[in-house]
Protein backbone atom coordinates (compact mmCIF):
# COMPACT_ATOMS: atom_id res chain seq x y z
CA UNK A 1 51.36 -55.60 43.55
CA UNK A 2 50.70 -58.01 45.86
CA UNK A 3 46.67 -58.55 44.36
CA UNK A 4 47.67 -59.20 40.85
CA UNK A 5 49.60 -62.53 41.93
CA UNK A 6 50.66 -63.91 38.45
CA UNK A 7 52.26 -60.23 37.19
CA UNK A 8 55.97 -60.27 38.07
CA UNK A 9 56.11 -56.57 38.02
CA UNK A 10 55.61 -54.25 40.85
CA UNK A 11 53.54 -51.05 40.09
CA UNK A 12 56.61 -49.08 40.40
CA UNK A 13 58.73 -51.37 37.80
CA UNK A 14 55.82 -51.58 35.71
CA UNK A 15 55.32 -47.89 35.31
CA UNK A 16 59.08 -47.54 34.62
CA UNK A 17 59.31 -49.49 31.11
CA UNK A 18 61.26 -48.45 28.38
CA UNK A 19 59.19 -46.24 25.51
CA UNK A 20 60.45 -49.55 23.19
CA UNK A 21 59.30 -52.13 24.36
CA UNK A 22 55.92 -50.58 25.37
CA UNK A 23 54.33 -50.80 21.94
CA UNK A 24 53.39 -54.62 23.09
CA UNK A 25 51.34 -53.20 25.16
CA UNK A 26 49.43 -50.40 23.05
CA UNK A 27 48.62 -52.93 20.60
CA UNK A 28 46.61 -55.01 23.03
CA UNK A 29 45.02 -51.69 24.39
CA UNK A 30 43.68 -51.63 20.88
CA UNK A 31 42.12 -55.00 21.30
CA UNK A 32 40.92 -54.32 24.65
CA UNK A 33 39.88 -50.81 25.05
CA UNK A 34 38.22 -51.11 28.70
CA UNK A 35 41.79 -52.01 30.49
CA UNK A 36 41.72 -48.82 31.81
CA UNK A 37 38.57 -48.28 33.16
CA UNK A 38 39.54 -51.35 35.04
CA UNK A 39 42.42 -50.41 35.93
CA UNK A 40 40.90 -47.83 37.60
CA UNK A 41 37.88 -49.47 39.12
CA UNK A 42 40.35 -51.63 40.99
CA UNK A 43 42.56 -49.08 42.04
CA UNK A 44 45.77 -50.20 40.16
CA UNK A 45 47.70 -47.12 39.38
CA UNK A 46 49.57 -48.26 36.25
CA UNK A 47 48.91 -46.81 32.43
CA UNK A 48 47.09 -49.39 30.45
CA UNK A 49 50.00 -49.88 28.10
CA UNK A 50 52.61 -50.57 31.20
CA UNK A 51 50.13 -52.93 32.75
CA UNK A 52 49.56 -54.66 29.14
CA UNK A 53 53.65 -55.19 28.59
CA UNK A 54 54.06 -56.71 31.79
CA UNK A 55 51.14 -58.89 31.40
CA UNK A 56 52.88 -59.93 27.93
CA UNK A 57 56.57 -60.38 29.72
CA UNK A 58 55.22 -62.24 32.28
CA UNK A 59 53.30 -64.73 30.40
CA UNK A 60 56.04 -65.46 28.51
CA UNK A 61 58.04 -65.98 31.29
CA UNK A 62 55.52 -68.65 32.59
CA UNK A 63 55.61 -70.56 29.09
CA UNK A 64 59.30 -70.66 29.04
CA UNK A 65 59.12 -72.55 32.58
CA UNK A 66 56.40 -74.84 31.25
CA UNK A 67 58.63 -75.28 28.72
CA UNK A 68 61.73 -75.52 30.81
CA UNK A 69 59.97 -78.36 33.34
CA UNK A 70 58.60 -80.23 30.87
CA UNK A 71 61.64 -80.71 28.97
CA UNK A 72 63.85 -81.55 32.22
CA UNK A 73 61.17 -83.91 33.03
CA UNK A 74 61.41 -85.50 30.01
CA UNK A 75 65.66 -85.80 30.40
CA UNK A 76 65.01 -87.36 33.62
CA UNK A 77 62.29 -90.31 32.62
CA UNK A 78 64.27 -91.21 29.22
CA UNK A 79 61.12 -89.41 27.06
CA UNK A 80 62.39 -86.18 26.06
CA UNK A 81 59.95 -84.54 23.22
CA UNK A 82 61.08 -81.12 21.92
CA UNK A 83 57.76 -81.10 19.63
CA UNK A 84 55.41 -81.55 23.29
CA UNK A 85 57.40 -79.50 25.56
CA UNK A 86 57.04 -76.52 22.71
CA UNK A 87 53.73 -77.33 22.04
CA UNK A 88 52.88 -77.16 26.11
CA UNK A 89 54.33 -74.03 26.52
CA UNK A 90 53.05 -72.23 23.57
CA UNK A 91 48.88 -73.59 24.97
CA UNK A 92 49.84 -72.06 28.63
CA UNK A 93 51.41 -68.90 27.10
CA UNK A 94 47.61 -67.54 26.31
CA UNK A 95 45.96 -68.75 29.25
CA UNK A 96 48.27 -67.13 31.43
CA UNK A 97 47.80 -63.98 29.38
CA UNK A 98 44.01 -64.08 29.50
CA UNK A 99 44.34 -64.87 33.22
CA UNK A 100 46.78 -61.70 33.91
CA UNK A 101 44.75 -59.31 31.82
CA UNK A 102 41.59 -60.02 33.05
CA UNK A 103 42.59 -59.66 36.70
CA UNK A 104 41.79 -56.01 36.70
CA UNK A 105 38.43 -56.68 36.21
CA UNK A 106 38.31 -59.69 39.12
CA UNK A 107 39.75 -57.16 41.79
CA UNK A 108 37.02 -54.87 40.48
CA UNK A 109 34.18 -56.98 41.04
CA UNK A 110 35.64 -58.15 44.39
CA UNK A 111 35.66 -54.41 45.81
CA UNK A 112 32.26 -53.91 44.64
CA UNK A 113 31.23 -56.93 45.94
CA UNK A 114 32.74 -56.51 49.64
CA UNK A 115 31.34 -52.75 49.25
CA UNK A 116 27.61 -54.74 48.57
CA UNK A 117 27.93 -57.02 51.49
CA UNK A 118 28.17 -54.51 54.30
CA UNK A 119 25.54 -52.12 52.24
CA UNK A 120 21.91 -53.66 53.36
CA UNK A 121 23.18 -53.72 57.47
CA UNK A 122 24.48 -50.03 56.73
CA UNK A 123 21.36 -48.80 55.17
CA UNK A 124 19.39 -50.79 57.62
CA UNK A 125 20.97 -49.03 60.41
CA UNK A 126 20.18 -45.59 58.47
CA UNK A 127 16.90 -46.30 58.08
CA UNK A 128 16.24 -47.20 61.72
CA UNK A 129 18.09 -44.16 63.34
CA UNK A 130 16.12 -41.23 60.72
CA UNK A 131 12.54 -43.36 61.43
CA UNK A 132 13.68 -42.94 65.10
CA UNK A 133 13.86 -39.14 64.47
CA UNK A 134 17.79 -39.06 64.59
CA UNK A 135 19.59 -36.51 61.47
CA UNK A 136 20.76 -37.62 58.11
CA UNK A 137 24.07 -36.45 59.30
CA UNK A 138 24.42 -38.08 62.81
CA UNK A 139 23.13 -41.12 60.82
CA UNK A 140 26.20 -41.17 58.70
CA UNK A 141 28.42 -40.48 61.69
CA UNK A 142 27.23 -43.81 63.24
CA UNK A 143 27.65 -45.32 59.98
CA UNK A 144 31.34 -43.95 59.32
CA UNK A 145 32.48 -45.08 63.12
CA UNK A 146 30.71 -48.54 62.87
CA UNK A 147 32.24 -51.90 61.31
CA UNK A 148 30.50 -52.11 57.74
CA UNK A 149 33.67 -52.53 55.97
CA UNK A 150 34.49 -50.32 52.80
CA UNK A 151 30.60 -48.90 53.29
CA UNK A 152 31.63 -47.46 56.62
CA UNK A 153 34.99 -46.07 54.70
CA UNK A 154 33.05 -44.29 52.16
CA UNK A 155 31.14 -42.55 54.29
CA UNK A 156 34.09 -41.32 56.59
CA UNK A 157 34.61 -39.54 53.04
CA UNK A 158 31.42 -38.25 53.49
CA UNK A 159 31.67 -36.70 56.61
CA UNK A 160 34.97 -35.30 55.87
CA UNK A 161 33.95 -33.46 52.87
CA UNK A 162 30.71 -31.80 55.13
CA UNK A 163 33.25 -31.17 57.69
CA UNK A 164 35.43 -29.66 55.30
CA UNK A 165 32.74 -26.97 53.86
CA UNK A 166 30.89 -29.22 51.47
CA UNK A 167 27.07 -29.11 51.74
CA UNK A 168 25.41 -32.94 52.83
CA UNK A 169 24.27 -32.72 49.21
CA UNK A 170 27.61 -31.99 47.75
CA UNK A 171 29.50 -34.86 49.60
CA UNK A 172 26.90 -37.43 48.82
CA UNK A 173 26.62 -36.56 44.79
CA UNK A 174 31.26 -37.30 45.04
CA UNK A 175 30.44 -40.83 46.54
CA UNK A 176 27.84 -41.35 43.94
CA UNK A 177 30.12 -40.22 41.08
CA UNK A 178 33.13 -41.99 42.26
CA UNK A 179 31.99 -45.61 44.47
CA UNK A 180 32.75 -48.49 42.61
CA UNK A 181 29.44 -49.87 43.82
CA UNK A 182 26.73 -49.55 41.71
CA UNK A 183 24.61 -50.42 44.40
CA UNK A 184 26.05 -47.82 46.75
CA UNK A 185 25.94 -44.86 44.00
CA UNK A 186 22.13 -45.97 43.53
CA UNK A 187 21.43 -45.29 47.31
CA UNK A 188 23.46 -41.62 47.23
CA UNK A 189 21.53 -41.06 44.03
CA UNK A 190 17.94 -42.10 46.08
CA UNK A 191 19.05 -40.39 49.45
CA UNK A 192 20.12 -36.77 47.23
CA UNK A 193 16.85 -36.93 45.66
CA UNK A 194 14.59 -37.02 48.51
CA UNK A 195 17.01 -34.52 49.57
CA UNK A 196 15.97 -31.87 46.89
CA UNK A 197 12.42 -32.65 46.79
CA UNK A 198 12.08 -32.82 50.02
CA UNK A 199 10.72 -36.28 49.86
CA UNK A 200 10.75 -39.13 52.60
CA UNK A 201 14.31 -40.53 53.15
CA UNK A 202 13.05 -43.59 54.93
CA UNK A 203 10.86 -44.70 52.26
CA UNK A 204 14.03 -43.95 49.91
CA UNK A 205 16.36 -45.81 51.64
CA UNK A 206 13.59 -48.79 51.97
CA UNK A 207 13.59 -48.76 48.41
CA UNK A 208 17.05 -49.18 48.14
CA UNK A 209 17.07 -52.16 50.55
CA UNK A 210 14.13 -53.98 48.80
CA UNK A 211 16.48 -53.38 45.55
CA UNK A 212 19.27 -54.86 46.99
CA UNK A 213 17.79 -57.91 48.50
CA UNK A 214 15.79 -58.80 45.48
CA UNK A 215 19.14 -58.46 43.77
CA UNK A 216 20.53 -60.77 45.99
CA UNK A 217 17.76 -63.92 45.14
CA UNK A 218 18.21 -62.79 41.36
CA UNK A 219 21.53 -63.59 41.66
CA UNK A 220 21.25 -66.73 43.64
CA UNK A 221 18.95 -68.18 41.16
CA UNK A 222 21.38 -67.67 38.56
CA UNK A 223 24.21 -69.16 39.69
CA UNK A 224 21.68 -72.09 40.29
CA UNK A 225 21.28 -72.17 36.60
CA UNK A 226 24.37 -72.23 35.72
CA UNK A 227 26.09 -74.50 38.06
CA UNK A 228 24.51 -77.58 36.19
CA UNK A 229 26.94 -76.41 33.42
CA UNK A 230 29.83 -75.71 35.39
CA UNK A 231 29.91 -79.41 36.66
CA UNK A 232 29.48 -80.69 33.64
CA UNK A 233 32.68 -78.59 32.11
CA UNK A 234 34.95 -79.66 35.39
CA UNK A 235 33.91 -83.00 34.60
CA UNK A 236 34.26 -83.17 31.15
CA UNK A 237 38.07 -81.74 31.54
CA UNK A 238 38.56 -83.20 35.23
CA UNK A 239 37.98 -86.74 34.37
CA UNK A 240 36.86 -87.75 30.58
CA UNK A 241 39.00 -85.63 28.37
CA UNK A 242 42.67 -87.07 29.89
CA UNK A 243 41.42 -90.36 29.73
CA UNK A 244 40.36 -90.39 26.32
CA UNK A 245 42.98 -88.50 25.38
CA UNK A 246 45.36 -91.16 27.02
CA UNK A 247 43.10 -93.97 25.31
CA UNK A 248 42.75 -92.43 22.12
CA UNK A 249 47.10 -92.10 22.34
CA UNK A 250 47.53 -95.50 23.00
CA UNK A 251 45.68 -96.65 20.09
CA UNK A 252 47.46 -94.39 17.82
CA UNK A 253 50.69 -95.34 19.17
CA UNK A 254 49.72 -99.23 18.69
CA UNK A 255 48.97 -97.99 15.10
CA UNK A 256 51.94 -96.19 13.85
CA UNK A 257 54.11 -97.78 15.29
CA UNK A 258 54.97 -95.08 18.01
CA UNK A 259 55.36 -94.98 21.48
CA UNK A 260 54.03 -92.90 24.66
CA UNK A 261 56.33 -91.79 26.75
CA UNK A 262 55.95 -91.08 30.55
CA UNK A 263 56.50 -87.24 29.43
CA UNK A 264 53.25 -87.67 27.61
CA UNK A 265 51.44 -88.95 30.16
CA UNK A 266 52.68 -86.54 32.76
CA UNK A 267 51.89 -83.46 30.28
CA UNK A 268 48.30 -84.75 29.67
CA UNK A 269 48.11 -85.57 34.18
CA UNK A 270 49.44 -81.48 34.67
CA UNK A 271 47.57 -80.31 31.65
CA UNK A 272 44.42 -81.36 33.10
CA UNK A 273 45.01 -80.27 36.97
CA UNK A 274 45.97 -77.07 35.64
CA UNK A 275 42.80 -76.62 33.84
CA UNK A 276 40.80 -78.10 36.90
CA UNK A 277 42.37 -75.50 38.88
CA UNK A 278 41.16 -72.72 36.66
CA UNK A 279 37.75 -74.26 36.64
CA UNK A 280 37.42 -73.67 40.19
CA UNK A 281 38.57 -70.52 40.47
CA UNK A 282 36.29 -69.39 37.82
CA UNK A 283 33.30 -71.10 39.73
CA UNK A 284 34.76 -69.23 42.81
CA UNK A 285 34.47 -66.50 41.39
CA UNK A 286 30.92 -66.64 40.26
CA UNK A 287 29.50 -67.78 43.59
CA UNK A 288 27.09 -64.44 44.70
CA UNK A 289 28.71 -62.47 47.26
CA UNK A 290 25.19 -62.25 49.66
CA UNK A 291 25.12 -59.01 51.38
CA UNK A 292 25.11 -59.21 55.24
């Protein structure tokens, strides 16, 4: 399971777990109902309730070695705090969940996304070879042997099902049913209709592309708006929250009497790149994949 890089099960393990221990799991599908459908979406062939479990197992197993470092790192600088080190590993143990849960949906995006980026070129080229008088078919051929990524995949699907007795209209309406691009099903839907009603197909596959591109600035000028706020949250937990949180400790140490500890400091220091590392990957993730 080499694409879901925080679960420490395999696909195979994970689908093997005992009927007793799998009720951790069903009681999360309860609070998240869509798993499955994301499961799906990103091709991960493990029952919800498997996938749930070892999301649960392996979270834990991340909070007991927050736990575990933190509390040999506070043996080693003279600071040891059972009360921190718990405290540290029960904060990670849900954002390690959330993080191993939600991946699903991540991979989803990031196959519909790659299937997007190779889409306009692909459609471009379709466009150009049917105005040039060339056959929906042969079209597709050239599409299918050329380098558009998963776009050139799905429609090797396409010309296997024609080749295997399906009607052009038959193999397109599977790809629409079944891509995990909305954008792709949207052009299969376009290209079958001008297909029945004997319609143009280049001014249906220009519609498509005009679609896609204005997509594409839509989506540009929203992650425009929202950067703004995304700096302000890396800053806010990059920089200002550890330092007033070591300020606002030293004052309340001078006040009761207490003392921090280099195991405090170093919890609030890991704390904080742990949640700057997030940060970015979430803002990652968000930048719009522009189609090609």
């Amino acid at each position: 399971m080499g694409r879901l890089k925080f679960l420490l099960f395999s696909e195979e393990s994970s689908s093997r777990f005992q009927v007793g221990i799998l009720w951790v799991g069903g009681f999360f599908e309860k609070l998240i109902p869509s798993i499955g459908a994301d499961l799906e979406r990103a091709e991960i062939e493990i029952p919800a309730k498997n996938f749930l479990t070892a999301c649960f197992i392996s979270s834990l197993v991340y909070a007991f070695a927050i736990l575990a470092v933190f509390s040999i790192s506070g043996l080693v600088l003279g600071s040891f705090n059972l009360l921190f080190s718990l405290l540290s590993g029960i904060l990670f143990f849900p954002v390690f969940l959330a993080i191993t849960i939600f991946s699903p949906k991540i991979i989803a995006g990031q196959i519909s996304s790659e299937i997007d980026r190779g889409l306009i070129l692909a459609l471009r080229s379709m466009l150009v070879q049917i105005s040039s008088g060339s056959s929906l078919y042969d079209a597709m051929v050239n599409i299918a042997k050329s380098n558009y990524g998963i776009v050139s995949f799905e429609f090797k699907k396409v010309i296997q099902g024609i080749n295997s007795g399906d009607s052009e209209i038959e193999a397109l309406e599977k790809i629409a049913l079944n891509s995990k691009s909305e954008y792709l099903s949207k052009a299969c839907w376009q290209i079958l209709t001008a297909l029945r009603s004997g319609s143009s197909l280049a001014n249906s596959i220009t519609s498509v592309v005009d679609l896609l591109l204005s997509e594409q600035e839509r989506a540009i000028k929203n992650y425009s708006s929202e950067l703004n706020l995304f700096v302000l949250m890396y800053l806010l937990f990059a920089a200002a929250i550890p330092t007033l949180g070591v300020t606002f400790l030293v004052i309340f140490s001078s006040l009761g009497g207490a003392t921090v500890g280099d195991l405090e400091v170093f919890e609030i220091i890991f704390a904080a790149f742990v949640t700057q590392a997030v940060l970015i990957g979430f803002v990652n993730s968000r930048v719009p994949k522009i189609f090609d």
